[in-house]
PDB file of N, CA and C in Angstrom:
ATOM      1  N   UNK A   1     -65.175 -13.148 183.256  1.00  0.00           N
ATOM      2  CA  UNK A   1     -65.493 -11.788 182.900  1.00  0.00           C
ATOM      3  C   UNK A   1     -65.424 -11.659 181.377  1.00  0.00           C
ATOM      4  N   UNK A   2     -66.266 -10.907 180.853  1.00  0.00           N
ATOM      5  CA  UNK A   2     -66.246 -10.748 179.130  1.00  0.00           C
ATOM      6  C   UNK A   2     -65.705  -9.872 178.984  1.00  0.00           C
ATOM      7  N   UNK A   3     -65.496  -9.571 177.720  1.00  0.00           N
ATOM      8  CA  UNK A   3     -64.387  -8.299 177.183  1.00  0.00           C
ATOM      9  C   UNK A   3     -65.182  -7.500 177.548  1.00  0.00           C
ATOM     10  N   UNK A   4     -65.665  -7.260 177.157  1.00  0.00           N
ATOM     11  CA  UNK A   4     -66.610  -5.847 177.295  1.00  0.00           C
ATOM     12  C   UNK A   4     -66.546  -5.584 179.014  1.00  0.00           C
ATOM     13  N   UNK A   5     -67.373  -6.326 179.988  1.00  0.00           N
ATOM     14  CA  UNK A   5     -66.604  -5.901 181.165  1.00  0.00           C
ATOM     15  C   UNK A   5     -65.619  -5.603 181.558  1.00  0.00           C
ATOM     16  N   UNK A   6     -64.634  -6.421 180.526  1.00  0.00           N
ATOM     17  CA  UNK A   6     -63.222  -5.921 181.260  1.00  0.00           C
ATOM     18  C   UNK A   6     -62.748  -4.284 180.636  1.00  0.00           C
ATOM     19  N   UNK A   7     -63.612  -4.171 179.573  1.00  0.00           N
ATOM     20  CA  UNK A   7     -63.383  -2.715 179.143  1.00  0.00           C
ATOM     21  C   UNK A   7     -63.822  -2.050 179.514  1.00  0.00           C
ATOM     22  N   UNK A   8     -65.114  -2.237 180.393  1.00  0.00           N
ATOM     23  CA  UNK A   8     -66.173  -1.297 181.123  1.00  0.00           C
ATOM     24  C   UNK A   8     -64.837  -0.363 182.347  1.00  0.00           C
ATOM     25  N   UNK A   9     -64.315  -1.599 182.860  1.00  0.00           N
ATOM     26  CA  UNK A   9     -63.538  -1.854 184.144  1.00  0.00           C
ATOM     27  C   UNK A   9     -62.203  -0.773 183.644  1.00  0.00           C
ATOM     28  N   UNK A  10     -61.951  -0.791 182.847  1.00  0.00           N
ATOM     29  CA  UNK A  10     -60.701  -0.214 182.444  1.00  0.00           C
ATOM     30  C   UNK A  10     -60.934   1.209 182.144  1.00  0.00           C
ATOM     31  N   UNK A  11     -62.144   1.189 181.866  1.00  0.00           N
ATOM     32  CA  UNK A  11     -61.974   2.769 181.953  1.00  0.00           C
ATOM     33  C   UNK A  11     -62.521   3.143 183.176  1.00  0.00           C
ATOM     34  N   UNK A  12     -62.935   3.006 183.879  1.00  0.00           N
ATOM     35  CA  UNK A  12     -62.938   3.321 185.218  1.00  0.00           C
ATOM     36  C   UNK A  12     -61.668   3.487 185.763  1.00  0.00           C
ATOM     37  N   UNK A  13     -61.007   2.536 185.585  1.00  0.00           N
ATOM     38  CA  UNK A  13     -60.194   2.563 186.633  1.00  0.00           C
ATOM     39  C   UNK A  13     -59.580   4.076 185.659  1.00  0.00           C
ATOM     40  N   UNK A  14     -59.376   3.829 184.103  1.00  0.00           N
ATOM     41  CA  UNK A  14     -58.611   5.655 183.751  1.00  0.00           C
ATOM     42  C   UNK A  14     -59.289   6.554 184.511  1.00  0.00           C
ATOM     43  N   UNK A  15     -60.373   6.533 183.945  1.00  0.00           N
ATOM     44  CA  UNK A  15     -61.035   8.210 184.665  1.00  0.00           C
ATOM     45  C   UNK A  15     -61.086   8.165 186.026  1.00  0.00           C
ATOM     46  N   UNK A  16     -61.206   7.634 186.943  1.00  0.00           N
ATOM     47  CA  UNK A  16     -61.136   7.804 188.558  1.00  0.00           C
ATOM     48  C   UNK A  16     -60.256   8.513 188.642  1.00  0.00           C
ATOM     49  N   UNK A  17     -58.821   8.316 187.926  1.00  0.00           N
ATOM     50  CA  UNK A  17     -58.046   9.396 188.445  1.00  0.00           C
ATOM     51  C   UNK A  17     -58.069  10.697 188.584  1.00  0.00           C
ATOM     52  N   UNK A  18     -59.193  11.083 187.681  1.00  0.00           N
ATOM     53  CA  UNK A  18     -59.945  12.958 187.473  1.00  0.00           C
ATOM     54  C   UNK A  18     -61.072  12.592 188.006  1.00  0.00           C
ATOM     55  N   UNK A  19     -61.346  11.647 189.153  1.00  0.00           N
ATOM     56  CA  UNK A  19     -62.837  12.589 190.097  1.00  0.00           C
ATOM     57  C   UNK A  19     -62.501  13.357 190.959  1.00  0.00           C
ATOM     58  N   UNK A  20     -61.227  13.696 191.696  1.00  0.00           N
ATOM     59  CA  UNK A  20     -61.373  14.887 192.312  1.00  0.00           C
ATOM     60  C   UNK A  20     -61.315  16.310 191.839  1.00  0.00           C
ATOM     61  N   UNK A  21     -61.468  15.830 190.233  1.00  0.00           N
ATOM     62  CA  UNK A  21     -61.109  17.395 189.662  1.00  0.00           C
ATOM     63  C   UNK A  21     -62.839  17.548 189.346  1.00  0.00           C
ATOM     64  N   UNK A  22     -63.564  16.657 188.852  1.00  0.00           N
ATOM     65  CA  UNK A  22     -64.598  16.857 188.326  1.00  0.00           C
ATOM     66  C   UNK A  22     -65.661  16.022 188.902  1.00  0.00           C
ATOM     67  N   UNK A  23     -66.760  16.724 189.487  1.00  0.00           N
ATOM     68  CA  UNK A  23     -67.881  15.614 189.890  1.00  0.00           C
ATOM     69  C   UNK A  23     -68.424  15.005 188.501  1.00  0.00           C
ATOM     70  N   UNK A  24     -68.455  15.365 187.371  1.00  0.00           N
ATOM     71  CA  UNK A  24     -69.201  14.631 185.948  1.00  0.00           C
ATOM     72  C   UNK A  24     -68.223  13.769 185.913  1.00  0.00           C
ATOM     73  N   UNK A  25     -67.014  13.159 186.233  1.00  0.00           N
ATOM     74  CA  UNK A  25     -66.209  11.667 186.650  1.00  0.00           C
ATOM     75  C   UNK A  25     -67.240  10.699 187.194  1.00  0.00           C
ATOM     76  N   UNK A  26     -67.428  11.047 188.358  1.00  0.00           N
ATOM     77  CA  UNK A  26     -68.084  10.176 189.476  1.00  0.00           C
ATOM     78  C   UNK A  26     -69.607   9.691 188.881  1.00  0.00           C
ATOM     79  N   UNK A  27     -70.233  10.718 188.094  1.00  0.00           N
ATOM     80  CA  UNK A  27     -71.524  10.114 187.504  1.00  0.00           C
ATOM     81  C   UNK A  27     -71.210   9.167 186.259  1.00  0.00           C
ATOM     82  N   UNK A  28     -70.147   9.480 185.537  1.00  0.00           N
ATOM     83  CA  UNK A  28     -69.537   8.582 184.573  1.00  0.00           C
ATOM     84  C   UNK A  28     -69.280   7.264 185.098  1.00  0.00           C
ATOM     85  N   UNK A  29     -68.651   7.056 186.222  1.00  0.00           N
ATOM     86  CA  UNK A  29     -68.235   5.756 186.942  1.00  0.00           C
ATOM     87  C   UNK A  29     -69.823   5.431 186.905  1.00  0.00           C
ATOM     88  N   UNK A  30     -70.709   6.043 187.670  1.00  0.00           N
ATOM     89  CA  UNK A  30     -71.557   5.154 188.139  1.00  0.00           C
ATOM     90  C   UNK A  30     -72.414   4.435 186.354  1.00  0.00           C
ATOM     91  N   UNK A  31     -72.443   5.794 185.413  1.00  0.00           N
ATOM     92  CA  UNK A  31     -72.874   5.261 184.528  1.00  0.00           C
ATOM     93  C   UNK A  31     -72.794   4.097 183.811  1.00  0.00           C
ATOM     94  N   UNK A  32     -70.744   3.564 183.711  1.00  0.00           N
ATOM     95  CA  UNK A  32     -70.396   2.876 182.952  1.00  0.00           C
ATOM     96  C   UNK A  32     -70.743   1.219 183.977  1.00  0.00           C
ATOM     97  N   UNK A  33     -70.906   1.392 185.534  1.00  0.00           N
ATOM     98  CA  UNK A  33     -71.460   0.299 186.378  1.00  0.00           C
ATOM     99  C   UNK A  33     -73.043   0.216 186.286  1.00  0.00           C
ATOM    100  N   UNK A  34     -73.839   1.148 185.420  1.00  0.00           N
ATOM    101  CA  UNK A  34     -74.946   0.471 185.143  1.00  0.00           C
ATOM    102  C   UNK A  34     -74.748   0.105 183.939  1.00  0.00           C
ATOM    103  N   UNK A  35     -74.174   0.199 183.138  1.00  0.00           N
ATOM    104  CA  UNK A  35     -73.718  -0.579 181.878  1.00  0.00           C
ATOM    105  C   UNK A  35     -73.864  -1.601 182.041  1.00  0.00           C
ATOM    106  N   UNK A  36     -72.796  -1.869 182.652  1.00  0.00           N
ATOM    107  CA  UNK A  36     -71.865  -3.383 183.706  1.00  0.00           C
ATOM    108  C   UNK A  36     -73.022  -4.011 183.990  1.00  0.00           C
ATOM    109  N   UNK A  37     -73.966  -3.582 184.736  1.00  0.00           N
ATOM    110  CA  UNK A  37     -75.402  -4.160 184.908  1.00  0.00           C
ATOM    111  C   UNK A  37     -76.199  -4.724 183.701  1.00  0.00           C
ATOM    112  N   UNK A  38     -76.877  -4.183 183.030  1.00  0.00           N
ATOM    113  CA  UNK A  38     -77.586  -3.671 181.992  1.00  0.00           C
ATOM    114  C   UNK A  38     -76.871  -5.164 180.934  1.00  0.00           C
ATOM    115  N   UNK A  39     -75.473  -5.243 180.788  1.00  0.00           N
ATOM    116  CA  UNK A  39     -75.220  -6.255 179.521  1.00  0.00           C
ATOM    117  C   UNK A  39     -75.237  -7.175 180.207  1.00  0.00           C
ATOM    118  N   UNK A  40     -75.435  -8.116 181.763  1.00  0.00           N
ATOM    119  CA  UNK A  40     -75.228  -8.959 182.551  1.00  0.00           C
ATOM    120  C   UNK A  40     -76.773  -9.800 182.269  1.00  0.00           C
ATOM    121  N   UNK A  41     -77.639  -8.775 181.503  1.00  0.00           N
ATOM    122  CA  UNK A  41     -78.950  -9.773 181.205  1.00  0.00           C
ATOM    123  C   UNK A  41     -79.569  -8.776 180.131  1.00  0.00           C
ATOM    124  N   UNK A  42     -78.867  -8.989 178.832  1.00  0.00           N
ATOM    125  CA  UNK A  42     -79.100  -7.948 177.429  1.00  0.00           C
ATOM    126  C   UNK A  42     -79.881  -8.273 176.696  1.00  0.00           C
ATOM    127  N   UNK A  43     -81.334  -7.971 177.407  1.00  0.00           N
ATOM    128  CA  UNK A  43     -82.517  -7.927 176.804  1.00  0.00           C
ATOM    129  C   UNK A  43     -82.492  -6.930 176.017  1.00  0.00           C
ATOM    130  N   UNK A  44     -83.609  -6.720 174.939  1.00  0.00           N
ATOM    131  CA  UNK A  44     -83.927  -5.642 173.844  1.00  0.00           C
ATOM    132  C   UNK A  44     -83.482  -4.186 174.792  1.00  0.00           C
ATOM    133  N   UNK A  45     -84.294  -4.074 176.035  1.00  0.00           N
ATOM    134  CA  UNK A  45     -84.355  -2.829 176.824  1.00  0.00           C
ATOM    135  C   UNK A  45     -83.353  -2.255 177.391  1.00  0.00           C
ATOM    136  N   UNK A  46     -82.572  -3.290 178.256  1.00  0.00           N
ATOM    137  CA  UNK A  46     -81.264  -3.002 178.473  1.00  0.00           C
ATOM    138  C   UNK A  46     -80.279  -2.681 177.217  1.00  0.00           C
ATOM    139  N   UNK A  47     -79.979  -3.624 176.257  1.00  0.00           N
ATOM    140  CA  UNK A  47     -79.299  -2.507 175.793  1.00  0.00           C
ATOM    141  C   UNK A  47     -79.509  -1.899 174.974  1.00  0.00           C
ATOM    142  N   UNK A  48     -80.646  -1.002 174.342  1.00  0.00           N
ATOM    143  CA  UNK A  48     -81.546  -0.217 174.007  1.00  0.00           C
ATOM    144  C   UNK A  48     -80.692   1.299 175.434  1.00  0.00           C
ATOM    145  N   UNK A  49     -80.980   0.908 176.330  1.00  0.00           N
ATOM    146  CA  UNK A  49     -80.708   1.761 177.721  1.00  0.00           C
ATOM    147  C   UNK A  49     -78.932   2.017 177.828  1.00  0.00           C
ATOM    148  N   UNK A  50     -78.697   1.322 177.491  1.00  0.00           N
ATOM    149  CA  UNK A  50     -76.919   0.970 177.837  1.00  0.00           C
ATOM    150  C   UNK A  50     -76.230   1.676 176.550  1.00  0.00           C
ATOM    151  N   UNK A  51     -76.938   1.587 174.985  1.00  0.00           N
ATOM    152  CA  UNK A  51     -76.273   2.243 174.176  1.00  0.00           C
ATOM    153  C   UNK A  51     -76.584   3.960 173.964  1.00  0.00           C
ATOM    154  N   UNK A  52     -77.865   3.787 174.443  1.00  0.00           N
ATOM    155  CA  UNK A  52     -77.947   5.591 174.692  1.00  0.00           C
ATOM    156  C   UNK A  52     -76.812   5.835 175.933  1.00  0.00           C
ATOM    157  N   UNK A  53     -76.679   5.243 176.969  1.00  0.00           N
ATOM    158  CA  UNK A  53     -75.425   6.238 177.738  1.00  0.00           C
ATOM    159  C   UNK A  53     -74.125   5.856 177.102  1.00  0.00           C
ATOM    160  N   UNK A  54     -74.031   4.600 176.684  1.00  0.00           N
ATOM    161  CA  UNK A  54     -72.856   4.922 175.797  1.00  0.00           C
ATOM    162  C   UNK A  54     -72.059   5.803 174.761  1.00  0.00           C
ATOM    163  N   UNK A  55     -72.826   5.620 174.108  1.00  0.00           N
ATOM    164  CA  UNK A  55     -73.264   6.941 172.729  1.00  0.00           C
ATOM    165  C   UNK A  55     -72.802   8.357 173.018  1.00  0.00           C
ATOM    166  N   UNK A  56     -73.479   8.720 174.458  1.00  0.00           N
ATOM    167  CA  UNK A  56     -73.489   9.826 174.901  1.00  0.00           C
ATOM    168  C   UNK A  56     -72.076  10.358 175.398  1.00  0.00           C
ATOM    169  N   UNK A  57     -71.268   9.011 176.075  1.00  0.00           N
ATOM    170  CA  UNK A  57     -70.311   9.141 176.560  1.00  0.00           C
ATOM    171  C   UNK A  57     -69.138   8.958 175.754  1.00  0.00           C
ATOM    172  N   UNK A  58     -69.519   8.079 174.524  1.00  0.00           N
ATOM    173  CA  UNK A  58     -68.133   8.242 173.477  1.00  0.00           C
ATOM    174  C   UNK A  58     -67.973   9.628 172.909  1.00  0.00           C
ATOM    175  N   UNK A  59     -69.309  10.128 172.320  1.00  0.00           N
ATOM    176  CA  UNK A  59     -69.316  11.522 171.686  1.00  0.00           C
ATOM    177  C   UNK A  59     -68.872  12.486 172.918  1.00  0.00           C
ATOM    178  N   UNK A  60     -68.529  12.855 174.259  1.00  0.00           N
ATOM    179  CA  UNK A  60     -68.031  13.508 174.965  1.00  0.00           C
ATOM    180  C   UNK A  60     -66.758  13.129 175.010  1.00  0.00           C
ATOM    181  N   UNK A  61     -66.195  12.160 174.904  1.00  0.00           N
ATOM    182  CA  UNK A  61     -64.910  11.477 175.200  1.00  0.00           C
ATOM    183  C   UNK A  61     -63.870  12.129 174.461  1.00  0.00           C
ATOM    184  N   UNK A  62     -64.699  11.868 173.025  1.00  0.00           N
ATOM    185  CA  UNK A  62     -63.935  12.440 172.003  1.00  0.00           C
ATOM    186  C   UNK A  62     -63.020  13.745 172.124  1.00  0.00           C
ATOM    187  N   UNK A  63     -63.873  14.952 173.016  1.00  0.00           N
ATOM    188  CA  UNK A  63     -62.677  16.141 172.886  1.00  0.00           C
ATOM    189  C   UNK A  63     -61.703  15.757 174.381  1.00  0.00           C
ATOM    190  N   UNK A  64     -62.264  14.954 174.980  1.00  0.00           N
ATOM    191  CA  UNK A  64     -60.846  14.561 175.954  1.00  0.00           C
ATOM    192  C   UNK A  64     -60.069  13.888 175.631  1.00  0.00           C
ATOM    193  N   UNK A  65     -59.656  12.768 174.326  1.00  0.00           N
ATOM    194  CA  UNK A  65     -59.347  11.318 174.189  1.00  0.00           C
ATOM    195  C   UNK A  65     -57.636  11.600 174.539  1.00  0.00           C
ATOM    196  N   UNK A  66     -57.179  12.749 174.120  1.00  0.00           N
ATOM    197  CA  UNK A  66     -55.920  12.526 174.053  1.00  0.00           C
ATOM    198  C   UNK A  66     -55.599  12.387 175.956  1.00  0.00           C
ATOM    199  N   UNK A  67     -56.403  12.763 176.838  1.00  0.00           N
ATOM    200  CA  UNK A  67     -56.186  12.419 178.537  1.00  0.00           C
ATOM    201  C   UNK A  67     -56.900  11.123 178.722  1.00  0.00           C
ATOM    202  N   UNK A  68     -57.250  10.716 177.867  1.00  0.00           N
ATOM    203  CA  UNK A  68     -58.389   9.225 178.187  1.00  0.00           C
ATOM    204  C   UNK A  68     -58.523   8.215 177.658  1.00  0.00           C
ATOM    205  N   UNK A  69     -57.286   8.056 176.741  1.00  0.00           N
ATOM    206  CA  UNK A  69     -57.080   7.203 175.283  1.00  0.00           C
ATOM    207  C   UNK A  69     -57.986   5.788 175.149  1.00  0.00           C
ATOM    208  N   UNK A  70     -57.389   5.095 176.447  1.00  0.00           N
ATOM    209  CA  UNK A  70     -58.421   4.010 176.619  1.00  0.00           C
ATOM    210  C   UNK A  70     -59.614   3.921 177.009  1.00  0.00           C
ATOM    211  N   UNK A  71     -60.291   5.149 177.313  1.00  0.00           N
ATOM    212  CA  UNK A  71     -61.732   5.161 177.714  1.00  0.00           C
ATOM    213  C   UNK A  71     -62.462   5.151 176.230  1.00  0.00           C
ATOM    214  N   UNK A  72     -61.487   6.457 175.292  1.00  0.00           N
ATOM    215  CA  UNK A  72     -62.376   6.558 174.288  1.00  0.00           C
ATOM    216  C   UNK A  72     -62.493   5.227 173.178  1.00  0.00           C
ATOM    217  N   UNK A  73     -61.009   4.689 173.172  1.00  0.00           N
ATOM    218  CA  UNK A  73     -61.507   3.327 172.307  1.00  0.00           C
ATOM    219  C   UNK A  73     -62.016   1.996 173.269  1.00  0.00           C
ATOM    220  N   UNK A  74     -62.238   2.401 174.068  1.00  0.00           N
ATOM    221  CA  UNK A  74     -63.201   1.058 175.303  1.00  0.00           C
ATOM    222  C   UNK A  74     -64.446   1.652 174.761  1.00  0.00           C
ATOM    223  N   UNK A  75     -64.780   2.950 174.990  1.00  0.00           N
ATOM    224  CA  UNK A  75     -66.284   2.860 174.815  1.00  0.00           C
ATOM    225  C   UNK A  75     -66.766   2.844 172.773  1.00  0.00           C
ATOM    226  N   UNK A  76     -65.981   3.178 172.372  1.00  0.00           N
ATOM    227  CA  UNK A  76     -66.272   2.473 171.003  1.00  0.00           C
ATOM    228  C   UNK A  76     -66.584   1.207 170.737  1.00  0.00           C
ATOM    229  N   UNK A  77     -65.848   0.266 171.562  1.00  0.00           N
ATOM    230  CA  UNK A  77     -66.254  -1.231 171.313  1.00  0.00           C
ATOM    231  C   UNK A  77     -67.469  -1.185 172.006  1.00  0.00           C
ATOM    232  N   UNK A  78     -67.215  -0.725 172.946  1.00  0.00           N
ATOM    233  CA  UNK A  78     -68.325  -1.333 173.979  1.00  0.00           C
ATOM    234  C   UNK A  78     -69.911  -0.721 173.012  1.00  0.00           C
ATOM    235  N   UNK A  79     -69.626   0.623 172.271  1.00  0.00           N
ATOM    236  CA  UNK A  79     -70.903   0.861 171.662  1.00  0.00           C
ATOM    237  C   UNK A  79     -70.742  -0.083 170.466  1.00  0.00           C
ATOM    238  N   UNK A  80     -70.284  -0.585 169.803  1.00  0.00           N
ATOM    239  CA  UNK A  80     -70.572  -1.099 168.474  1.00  0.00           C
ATOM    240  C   UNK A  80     -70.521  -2.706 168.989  1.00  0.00           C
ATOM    241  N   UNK A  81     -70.320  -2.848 170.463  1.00  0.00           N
ATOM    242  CA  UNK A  81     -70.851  -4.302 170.822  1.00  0.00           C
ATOM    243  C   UNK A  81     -72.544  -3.943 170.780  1.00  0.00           C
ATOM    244  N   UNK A  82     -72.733  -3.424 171.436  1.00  0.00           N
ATOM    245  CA  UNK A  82     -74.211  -3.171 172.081  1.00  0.00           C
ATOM    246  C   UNK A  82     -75.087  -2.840 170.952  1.00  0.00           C
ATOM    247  N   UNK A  83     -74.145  -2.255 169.863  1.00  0.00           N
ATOM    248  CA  UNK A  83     -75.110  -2.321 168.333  1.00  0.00           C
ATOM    249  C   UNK A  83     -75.050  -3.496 167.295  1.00  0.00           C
ATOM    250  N   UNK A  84     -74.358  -4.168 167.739  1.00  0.00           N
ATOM    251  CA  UNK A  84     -74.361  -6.169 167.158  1.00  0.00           C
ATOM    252  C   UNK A  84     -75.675  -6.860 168.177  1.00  0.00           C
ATOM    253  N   UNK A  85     -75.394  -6.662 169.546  1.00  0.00           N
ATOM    254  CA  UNK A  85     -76.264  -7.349 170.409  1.00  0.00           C
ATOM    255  C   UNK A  85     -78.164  -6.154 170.046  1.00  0.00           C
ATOM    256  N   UNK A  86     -78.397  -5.242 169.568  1.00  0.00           N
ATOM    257  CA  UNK A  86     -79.799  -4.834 169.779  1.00  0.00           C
ATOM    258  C   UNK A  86     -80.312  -5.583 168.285  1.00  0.00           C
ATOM    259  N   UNK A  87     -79.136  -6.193 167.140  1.00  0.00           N
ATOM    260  CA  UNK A  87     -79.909  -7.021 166.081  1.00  0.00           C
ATOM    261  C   UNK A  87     -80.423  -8.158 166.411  1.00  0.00           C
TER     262      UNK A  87
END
């Protein structure tokens, strides 16, 4: 498993603990498992595809971080991986 999966993985497992408070959890999970997909064969398109939901999801993270600490610095790497891998 690569870092980055294993960071994908780790924040999942944080935020699961707030999907019964919030269905926008459960689309997050599924988002960060097409990630998981998406860098498993990181063509131009994929992650072109993978850093727009990333992106999207660090800049939301941000006003939760202090309930999500490791989601928000997982998905920082995970975006400034995916912006080394689209050079």
């Amino acid at each position: 498993m690569s870092e980055v999966q294993k960071r994908i993985r780790e924040c999942i497992a944080e935020i699961e603990l707030y999907a019964p408070f919030s269905p926008d959890v459960r689309s997050a999970i599924d988002d960060l498992r097409e990630i998981e997909n998406l860098i498993t064969n990181p063509d131009r398109e994929n992650v072109e595809k993978g850093l727009r939901i990333v992106t999207e999801y660090y800049e939301r993270a941000q006003v939760h971080s202090s309930y999500v600490p490791t989601t928000t610095s997982n998905l920082k790497f995970i975006k400034e991986w995916l912006e080394k891998s689209k050079k």
